[in-house]
C-alpha atoms as a PDB file:
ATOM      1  CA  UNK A   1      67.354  58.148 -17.262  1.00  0.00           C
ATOM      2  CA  UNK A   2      70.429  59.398 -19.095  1.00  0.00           C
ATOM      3  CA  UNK A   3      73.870  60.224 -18.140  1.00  0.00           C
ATOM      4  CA  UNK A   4      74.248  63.598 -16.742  1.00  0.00           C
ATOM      5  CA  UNK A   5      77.707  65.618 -16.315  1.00  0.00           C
ATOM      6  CA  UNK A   6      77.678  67.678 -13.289  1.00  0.00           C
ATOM      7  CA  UNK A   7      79.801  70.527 -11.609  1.00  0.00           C
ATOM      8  CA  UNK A   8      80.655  71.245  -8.323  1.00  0.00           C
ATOM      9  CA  UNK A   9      82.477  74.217  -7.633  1.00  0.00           C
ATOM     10  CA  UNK A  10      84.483  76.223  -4.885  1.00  0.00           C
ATOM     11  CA  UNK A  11      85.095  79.986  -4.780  1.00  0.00           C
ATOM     12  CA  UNK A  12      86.635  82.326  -2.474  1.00  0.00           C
ATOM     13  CA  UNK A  13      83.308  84.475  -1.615  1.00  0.00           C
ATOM     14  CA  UNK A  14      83.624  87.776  -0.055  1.00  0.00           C
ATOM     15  CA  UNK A  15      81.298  88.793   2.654  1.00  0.00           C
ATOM     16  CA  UNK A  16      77.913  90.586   1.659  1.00  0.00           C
ATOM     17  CA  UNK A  17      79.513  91.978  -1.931  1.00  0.00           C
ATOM     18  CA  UNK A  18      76.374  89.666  -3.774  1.00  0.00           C
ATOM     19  CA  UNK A  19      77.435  91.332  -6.945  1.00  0.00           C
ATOM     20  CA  UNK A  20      81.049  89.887  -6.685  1.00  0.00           C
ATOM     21  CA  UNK A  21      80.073  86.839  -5.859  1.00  0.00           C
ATOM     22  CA  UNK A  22      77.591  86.561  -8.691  1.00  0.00           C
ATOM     23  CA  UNK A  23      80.074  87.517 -11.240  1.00  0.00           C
ATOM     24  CA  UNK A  24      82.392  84.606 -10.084  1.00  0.00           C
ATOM     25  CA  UNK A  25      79.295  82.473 -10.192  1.00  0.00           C
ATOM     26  CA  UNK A  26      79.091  83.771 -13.525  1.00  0.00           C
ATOM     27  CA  UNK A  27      82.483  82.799 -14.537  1.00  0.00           C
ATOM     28  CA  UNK A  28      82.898  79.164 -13.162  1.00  0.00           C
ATOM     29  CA  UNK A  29      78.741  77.845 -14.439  1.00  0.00           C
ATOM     30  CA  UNK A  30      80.696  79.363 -18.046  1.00  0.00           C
ATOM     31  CA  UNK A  31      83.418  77.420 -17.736  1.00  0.00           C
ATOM     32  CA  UNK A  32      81.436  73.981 -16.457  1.00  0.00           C
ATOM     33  CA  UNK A  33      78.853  74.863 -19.094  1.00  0.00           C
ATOM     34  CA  UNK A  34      82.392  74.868 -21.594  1.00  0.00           C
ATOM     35  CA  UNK A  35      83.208  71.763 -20.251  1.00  0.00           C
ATOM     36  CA  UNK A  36      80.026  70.069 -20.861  1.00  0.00           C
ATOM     37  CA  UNK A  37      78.423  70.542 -17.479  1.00  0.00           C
ATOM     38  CA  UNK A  38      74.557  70.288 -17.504  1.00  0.00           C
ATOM     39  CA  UNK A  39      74.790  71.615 -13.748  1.00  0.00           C
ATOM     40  CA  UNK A  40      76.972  73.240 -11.111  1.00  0.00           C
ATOM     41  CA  UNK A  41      76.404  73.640  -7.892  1.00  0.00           C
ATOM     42  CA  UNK A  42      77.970  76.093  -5.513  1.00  0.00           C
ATOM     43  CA  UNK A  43      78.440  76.400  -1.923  1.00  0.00           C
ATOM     44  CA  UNK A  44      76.060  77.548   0.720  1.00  0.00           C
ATOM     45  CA  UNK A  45      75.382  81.180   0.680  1.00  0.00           C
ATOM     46  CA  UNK A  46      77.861  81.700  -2.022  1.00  0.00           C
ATOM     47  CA  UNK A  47      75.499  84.583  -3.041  1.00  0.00           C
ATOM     48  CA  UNK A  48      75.743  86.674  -0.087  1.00  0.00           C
ATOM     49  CA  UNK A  49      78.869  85.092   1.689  1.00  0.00           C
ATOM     50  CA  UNK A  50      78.092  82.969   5.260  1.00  0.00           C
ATOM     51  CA  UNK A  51      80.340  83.795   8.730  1.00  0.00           C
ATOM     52  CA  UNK A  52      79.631  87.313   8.286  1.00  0.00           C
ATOM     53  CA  UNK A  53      75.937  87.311   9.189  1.00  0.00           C
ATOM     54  CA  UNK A  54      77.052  85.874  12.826  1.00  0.00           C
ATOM     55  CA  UNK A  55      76.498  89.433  15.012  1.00  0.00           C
ATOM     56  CA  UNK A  56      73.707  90.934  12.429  1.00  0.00           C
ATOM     57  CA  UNK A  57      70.484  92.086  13.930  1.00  0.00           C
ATOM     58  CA  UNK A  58      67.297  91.155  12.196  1.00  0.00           C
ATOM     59  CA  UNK A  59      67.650  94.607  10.626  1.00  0.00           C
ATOM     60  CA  UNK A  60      70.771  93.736   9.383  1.00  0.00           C
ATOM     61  CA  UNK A  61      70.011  90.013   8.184  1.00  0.00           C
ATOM     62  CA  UNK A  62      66.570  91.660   6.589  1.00  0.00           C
ATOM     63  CA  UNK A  63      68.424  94.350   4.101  1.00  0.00           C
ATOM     64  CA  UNK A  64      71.046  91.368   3.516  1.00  0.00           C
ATOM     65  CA  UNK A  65      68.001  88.654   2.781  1.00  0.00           C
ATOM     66  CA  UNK A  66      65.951  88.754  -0.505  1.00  0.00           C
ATOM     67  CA  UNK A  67      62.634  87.410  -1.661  1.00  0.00           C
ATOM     68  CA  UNK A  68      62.614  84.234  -3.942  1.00  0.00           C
ATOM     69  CA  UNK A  69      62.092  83.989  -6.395  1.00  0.00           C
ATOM     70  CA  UNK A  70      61.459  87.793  -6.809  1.00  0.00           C
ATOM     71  CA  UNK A  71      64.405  88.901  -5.760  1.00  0.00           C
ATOM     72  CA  UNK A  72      67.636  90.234  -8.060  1.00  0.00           C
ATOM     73  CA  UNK A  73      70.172  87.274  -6.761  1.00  0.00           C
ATOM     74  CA  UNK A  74      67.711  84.335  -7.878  1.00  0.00           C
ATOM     75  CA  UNK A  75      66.893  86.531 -11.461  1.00  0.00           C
ATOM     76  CA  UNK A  76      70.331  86.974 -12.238  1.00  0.00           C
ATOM     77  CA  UNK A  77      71.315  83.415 -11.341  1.00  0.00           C
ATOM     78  CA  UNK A  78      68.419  82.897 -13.912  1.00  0.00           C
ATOM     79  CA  UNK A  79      70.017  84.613 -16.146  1.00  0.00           C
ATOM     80  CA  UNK A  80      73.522  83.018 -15.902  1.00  0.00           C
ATOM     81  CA  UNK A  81      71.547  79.482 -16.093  1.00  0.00           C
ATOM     82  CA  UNK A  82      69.905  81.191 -19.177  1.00  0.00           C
ATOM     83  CA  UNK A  83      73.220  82.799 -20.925  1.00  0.00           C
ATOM     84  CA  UNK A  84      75.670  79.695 -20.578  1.00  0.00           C
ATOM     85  CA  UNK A  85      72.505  76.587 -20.909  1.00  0.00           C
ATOM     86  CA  UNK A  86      72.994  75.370 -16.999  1.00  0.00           C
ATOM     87  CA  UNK A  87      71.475  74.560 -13.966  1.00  0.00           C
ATOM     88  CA  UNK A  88      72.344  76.866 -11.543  1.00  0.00           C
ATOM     89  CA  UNK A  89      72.362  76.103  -7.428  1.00  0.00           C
ATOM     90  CA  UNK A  90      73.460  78.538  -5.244  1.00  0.00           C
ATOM     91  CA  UNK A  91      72.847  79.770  -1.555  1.00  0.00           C
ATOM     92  CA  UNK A  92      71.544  82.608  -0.147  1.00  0.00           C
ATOM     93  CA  UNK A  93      69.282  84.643   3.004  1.00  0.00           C
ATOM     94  CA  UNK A  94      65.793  84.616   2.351  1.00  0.00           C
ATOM     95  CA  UNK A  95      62.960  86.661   3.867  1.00  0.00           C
ATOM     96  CA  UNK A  96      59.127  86.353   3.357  1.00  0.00           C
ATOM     97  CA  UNK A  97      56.459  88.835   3.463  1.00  0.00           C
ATOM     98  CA  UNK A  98      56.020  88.362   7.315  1.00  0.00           C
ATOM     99  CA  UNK A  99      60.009  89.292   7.263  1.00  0.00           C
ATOM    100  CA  UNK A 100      60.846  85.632   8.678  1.00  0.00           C
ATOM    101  CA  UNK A 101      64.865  84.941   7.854  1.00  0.00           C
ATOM    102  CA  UNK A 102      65.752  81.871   6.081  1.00  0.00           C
ATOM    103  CA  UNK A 103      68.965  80.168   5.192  1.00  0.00           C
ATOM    104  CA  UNK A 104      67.812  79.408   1.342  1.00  0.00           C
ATOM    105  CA  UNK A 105      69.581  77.151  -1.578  1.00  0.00           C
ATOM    106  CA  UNK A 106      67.994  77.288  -4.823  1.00  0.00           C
ATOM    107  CA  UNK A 107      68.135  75.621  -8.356  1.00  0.00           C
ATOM    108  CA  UNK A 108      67.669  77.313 -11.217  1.00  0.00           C
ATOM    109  CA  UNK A 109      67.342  76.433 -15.259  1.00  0.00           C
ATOM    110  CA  UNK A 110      67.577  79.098 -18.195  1.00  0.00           C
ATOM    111  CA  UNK A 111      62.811  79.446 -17.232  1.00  0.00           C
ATOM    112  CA  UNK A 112      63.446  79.983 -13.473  1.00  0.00           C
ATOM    113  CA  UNK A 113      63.407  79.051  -9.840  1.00  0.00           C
ATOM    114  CA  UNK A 114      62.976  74.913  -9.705  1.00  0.00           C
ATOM    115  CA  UNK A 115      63.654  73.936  -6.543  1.00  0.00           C
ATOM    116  CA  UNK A 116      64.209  75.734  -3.299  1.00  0.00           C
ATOM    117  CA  UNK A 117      65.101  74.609  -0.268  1.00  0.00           C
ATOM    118  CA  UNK A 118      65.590  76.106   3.495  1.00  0.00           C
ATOM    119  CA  UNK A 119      67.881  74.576   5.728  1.00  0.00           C
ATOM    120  CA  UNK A 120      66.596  72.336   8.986  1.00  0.00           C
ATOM    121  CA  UNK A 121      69.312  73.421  11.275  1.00  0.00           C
ATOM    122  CA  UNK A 122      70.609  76.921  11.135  1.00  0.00           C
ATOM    123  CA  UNK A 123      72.658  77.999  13.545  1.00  0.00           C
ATOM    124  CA  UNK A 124      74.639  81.134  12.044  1.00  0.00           C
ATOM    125  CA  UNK A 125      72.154  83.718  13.115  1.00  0.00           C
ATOM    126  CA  UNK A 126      69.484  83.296  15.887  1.00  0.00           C
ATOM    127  CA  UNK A 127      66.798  85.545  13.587  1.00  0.00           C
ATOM    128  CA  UNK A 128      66.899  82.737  11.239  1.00  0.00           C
ATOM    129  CA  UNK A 129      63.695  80.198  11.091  1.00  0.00           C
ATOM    130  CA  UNK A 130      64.470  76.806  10.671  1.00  0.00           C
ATOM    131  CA  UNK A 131      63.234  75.163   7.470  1.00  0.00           C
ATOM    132  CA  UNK A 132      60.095  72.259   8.154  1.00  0.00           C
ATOM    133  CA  UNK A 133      60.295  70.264   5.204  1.00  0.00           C
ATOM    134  CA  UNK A 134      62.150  68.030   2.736  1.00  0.00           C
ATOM    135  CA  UNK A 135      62.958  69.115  -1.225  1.00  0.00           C
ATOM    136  CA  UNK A 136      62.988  66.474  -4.137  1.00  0.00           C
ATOM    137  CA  UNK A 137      63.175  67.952  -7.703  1.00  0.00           C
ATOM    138  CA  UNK A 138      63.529  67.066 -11.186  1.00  0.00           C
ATOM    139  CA  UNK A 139      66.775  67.942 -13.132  1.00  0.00           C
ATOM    140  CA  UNK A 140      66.993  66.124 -16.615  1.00  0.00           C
ATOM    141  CA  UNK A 141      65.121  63.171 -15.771  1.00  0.00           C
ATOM    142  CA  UNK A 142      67.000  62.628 -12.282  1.00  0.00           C
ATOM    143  CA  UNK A 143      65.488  63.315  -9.254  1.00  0.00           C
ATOM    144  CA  UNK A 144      67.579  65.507  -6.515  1.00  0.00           C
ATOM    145  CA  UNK A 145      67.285  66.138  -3.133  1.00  0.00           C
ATOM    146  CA  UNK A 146      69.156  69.544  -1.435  1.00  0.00           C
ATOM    147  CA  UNK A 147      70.910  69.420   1.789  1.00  0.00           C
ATOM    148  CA  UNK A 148      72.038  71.904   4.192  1.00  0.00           C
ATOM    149  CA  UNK A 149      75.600  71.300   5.437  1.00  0.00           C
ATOM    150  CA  UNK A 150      74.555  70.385   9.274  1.00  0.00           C
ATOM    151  CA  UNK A 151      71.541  68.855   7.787  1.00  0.00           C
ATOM    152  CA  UNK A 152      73.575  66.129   6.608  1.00  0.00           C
ATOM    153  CA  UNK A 153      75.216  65.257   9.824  1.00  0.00           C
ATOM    154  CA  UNK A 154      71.270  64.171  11.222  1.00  0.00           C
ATOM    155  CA  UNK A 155      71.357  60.625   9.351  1.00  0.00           C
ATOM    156  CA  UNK A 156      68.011  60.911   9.116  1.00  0.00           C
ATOM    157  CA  UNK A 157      67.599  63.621   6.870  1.00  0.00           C
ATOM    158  CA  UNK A 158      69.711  62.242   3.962  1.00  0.00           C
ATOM    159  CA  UNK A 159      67.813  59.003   4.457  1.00  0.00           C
ATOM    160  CA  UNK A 160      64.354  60.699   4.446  1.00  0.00           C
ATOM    161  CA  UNK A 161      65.330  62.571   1.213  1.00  0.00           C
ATOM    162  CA  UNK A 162      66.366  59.442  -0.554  1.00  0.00           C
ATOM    163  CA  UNK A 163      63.414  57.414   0.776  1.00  0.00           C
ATOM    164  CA  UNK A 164      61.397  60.692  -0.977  1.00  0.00           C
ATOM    165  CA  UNK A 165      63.026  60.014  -4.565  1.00  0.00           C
ATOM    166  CA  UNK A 166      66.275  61.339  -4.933  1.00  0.00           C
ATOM    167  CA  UNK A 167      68.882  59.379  -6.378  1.00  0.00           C
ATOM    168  CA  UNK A 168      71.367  62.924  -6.132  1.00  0.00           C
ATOM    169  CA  UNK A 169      71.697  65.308  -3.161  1.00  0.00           C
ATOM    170  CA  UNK A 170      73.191  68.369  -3.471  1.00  0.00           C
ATOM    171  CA  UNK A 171      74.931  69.045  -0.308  1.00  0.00           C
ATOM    172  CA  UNK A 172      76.304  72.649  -0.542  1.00  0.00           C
ATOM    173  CA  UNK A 173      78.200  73.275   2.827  1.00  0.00           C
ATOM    174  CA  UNK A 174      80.777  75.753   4.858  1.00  0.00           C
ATOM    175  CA  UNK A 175      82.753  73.613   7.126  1.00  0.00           C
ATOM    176  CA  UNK A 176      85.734  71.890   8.196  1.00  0.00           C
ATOM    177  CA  UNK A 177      88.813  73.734   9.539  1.00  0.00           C
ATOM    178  CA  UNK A 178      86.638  74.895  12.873  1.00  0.00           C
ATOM    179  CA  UNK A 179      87.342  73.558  16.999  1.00  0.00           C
ATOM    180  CA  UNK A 180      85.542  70.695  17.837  1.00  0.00           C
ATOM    181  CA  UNK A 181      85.835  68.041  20.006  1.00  0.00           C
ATOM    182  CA  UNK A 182      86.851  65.480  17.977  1.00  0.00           C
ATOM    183  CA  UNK A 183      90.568  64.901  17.655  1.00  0.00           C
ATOM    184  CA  UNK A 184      92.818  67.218  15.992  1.00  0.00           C
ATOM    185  CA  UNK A 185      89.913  70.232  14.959  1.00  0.00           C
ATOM    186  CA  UNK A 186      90.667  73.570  15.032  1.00  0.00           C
ATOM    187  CA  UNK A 187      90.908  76.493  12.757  1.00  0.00           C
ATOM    188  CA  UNK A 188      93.819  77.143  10.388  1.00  0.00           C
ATOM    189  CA  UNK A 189      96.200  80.110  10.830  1.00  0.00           C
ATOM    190  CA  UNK A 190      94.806  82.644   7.720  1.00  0.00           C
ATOM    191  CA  UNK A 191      99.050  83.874   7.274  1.00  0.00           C
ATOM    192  CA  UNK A 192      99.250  79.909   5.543  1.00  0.00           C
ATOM    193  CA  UNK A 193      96.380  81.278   2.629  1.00  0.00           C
ATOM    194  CA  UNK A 194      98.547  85.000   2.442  1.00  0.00           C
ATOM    195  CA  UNK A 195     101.413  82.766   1.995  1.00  0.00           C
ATOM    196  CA  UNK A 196     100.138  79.981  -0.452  1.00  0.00           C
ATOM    197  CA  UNK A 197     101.670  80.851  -3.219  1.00  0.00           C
ATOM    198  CA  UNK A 198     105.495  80.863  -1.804  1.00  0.00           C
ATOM    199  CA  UNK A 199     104.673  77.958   0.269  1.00  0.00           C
ATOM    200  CA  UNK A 200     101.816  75.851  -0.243  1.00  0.00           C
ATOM    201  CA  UNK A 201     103.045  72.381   1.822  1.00  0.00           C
ATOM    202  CA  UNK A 202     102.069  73.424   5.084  1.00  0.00           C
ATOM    203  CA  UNK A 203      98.851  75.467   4.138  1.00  0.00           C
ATOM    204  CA  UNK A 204      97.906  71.486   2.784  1.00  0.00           C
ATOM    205  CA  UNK A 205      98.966  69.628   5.290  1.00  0.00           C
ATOM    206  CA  UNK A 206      96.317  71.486   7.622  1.00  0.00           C
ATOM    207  CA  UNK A 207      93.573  71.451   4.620  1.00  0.00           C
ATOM    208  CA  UNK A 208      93.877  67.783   4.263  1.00  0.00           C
ATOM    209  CA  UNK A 209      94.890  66.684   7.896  1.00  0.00           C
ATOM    210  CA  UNK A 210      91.992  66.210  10.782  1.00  0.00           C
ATOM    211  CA  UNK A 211      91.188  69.734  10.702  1.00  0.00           C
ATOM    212  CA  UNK A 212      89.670  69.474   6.850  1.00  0.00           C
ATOM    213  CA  UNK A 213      89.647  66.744   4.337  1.00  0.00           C
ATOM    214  CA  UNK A 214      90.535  63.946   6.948  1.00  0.00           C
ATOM    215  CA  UNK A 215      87.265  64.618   9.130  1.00  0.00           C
ATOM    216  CA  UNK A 216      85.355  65.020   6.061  1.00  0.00           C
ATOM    217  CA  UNK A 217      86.196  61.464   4.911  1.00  0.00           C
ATOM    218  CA  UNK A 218      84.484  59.931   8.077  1.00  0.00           C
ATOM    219  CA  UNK A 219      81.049  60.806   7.283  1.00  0.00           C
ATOM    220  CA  UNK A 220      80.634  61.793   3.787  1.00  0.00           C
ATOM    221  CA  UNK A 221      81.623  58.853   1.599  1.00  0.00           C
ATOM    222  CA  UNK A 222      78.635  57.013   4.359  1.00  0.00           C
ATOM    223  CA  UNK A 223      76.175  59.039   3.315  1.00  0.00           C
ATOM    224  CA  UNK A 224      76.433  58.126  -0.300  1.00  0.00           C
ATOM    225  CA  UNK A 225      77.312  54.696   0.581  1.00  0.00           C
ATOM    226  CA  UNK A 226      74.502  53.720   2.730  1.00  0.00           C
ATOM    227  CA  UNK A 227      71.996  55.620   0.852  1.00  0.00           C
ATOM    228  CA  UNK A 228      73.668  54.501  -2.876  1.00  0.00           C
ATOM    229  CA  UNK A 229      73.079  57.859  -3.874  1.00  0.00           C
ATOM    230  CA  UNK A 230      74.978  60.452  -5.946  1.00  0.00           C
ATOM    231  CA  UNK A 231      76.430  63.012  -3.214  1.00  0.00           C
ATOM    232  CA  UNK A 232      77.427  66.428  -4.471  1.00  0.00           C
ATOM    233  CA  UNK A 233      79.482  68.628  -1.891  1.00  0.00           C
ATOM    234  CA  UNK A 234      80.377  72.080  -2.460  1.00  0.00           C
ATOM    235  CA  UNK A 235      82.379  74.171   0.219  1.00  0.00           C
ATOM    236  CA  UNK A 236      84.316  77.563  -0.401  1.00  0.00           C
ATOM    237  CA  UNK A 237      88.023  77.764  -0.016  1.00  0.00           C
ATOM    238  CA  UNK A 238      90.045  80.791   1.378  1.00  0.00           C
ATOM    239  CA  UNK A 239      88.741  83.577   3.752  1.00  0.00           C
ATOM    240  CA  UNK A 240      85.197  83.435   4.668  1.00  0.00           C
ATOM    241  CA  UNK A 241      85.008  86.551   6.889  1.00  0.00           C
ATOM    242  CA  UNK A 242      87.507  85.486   9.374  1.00  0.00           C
ATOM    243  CA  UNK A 243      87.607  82.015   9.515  1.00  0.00           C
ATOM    244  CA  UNK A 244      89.767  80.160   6.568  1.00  0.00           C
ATOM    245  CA  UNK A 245      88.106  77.582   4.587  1.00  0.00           C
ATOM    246  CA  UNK A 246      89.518  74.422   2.475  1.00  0.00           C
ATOM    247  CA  UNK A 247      87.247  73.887  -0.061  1.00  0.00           C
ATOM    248  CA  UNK A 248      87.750  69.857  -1.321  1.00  0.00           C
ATOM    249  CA  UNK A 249      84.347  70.439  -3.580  1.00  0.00           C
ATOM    250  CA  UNK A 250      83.637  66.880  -4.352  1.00  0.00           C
ATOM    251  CA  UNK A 251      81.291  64.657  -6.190  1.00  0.00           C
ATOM    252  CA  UNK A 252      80.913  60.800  -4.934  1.00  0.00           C
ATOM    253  CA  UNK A 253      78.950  58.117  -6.102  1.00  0.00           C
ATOM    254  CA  UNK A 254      76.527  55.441  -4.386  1.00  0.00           C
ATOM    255  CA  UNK A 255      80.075  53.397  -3.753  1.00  0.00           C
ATOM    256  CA  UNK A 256      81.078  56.170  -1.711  1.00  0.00           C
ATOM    257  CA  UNK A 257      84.177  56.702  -4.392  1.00  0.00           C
ATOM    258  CA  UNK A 258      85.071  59.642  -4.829  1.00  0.00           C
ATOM    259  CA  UNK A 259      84.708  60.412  -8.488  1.00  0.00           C
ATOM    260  CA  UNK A 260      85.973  64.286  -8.901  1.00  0.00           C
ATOM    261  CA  UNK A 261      87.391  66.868  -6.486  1.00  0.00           C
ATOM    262  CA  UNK A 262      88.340  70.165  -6.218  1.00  0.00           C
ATOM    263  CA  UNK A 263      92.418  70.458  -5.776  1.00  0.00           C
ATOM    264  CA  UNK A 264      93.382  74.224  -6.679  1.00  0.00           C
ATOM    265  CA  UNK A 265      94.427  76.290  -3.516  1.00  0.00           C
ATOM    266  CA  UNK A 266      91.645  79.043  -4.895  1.00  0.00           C
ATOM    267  CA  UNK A 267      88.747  78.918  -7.285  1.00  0.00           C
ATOM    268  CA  UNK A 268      88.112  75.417  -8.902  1.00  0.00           C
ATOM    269  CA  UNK A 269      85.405  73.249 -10.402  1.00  0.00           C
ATOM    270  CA  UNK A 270      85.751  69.496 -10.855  1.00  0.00           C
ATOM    271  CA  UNK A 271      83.299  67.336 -13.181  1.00  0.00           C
ATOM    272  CA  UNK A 272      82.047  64.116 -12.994  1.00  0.00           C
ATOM    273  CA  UNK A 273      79.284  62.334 -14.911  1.00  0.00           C
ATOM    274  CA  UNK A 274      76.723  60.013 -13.525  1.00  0.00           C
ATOM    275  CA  UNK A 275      75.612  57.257 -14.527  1.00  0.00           C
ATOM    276  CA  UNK A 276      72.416  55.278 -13.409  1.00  0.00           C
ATOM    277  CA  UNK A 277      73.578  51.754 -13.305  1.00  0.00           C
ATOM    278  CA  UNK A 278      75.454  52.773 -10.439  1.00  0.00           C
ATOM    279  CA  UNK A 279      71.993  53.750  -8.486  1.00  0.00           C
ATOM    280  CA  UNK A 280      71.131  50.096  -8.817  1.00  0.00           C
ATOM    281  CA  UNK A 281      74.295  48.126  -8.428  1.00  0.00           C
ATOM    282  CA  UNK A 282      75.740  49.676  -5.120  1.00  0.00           C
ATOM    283  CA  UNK A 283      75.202  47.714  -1.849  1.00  0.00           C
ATOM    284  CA  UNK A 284      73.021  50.595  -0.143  1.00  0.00           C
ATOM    285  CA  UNK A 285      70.422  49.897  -2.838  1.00  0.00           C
ATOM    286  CA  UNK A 286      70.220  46.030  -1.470  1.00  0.00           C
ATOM    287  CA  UNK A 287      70.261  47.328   2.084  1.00  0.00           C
ATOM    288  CA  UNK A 288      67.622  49.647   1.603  1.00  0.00           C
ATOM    289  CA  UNK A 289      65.460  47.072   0.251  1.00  0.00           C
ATOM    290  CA  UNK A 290      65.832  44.424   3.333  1.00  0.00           C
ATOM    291  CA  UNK A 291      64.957  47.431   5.435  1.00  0.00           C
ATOM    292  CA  UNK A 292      62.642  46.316   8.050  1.00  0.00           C
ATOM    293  CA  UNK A 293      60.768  49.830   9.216  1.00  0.00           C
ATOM    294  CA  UNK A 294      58.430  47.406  11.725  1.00  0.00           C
ATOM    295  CA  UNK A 295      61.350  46.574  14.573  1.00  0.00           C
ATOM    296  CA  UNK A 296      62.472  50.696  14.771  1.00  0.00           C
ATOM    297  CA  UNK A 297      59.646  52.965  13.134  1.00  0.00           C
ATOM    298  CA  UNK A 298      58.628  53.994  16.839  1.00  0.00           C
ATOM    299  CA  UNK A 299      62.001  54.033  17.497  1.00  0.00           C
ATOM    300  CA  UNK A 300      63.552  56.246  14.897  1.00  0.00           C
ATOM    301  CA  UNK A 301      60.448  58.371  15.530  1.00  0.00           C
ATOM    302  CA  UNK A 302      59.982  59.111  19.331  1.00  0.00           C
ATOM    303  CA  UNK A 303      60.194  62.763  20.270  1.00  0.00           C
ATOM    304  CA  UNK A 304      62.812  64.648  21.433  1.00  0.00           C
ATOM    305  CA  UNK A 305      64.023  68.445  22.453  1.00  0.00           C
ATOM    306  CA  UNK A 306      66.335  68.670  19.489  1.00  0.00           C
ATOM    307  CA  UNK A 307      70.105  70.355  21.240  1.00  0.00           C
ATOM    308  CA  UNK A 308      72.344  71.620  19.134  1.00  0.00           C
ATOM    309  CA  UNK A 309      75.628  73.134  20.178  1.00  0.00           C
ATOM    310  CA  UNK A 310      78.281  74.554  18.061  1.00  0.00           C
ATOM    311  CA  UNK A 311      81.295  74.940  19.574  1.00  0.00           C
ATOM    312  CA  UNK A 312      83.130  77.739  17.417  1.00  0.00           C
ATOM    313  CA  UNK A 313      80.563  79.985  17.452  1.00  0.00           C
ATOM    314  CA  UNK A 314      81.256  80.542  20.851  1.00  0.00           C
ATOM    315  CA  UNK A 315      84.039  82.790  21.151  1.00  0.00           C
ATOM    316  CA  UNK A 316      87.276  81.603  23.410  1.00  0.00           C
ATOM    317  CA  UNK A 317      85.732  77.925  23.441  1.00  0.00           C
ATOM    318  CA  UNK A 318      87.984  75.387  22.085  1.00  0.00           C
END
């Protein structure tokens, strides 16, 4: 296994305009691809925007969603992978022939669809199925995994997909700066983005405080930690419908370092390269193999009525 330079990315997407969106896919895989970049990976639904699809009917969410890998969004992704020598992933709505609704993420090289994934936990849009199984791919000798956002806040799904293989898992998300319960959540005033440019203290004081990067620190640098896996996260920054966004695209390694960010207040990429004596010499690779899956497999896998409340998707809730 070689070194591989990666991408992760963060874009300002705007809601349901897939040809928009694509061109500033377009743009940023040319200028990782420039920079050496043997993949870049975008955030979820990038193609066809995210907070949007909240009050769409089925209707609705079927003329938004698009076959794969049939379908023009995954053929011109092709074609960007194709025109600039990069592995593409990207998120979008999916439907099948029996017009089911998924939330999709899919990787593509310059001969295709290689991976697709749909998430576990979807939550956006109640005519959306839920995925049913794991993804573990081969990109340049390294195996990957994919991620939904909320499917990396079940432990157990990042752990499954690194017990399946992967060594990297692509964790495209749109989060952070949303109520909660924990301490200090809450969304961030959209007049601090308008006003970025004259005055962009405050706007990062709230993008890097409890509401954003702050909160994101808790969890994520655990995942690649325990796991000693290379964790890719890609979120969009700016307006996402109506709800502001922070971005903080970041790549980490199995020390739970952060290696490369995302820092612009608007579109960004940030490149790091991984290396594979890293997979081996973190502590979660030790860990892993002391495991002892006789004292809690019944444990970890007694059934349950999965419950799943977001809180800002309910409107007035706080």
């Amino acid at each position: 296994m070689e070194k591989l330079k990666v991408a992760t990315a963060q874009f300002e997407n705007k809601s349901g305009d897939k040809t928009y969106n694509l061109n500033l896919i377009e743009s940023l895989s040319q200028q990782a691809a420039q920079a050496g970049a043997k993949v870049i990976s975008f955030h979820e639904c990038s193609v066809t925007g995210y907070t949007f699809a909240r009050p769409l009917s089925q209707a609705q969410m079927l003329d938004v969603a698009e076959f794969i890998p049939d379908g023009p969004s995954v053929k011109r992704l092709t074609e960007i992978a194709r025109r600039h020598d990069i592995a593409v992933l990207a998120g979008l709505f999916e439907k099948d022939a029996a017009n089911k609704i998924y939330k999709a993420y899919v990787c593509v090289d310059k001969n295709g669809l290689v991976a697709k994934y749909r998430k576990l936990h979807p939550f956006i849009n109640p005519n959306i199925t839920p995925g049913n199984e794991y993804c573990v791919f081969e990109l340049f000798g390294w195996k990957c995994g994919i991620l939904i956002c909320y499917d990396n806040n079940i432990i157990e799904n990042v752990r499954a997909t690194n017990l399946l293989g992967a060594d990297v898992i692509f964790m495209p998300h749109v989060t952070m700066c949303t109520p909660s319960t924990r301490p200090g959540a809450g969304f961030v005033d959209p007049k601090l983005w308008e006003n970025r440019e004259n005055d962009p203290t405050y706007l990062r004081i709230e993008f890097d405080g409890m509401k954003g990067r702050d909160w994101l620190m808790k969890w994520l640098p655990a995942r690649a930690y325990d796991n000693a896996i290379y964790v890719v996260f890609s979120n969009p920054i700016g307006m996402d419908d109506d709800q502001l966004k922070n971005g903080c695209s970041m790549i980490l390694d199995p020390f739970g370092d952060v290696i490369a960010e995302c820092r612009k207040l608007g579109n960004d990429i940030a490149l790091a390269t991984l290396t594979p004596d890293k997979l081996i010499d973190a502590g979660g690779y030790r860990y892993k193999k002391a495991r002892r899956p006789d004292l809690y497999r019944e444990i970890i896998g007694q059934p349950h009525v999965p419950d799943q409340k977001v809180v800002w998707l309910n409107p007035g809730e706080e």
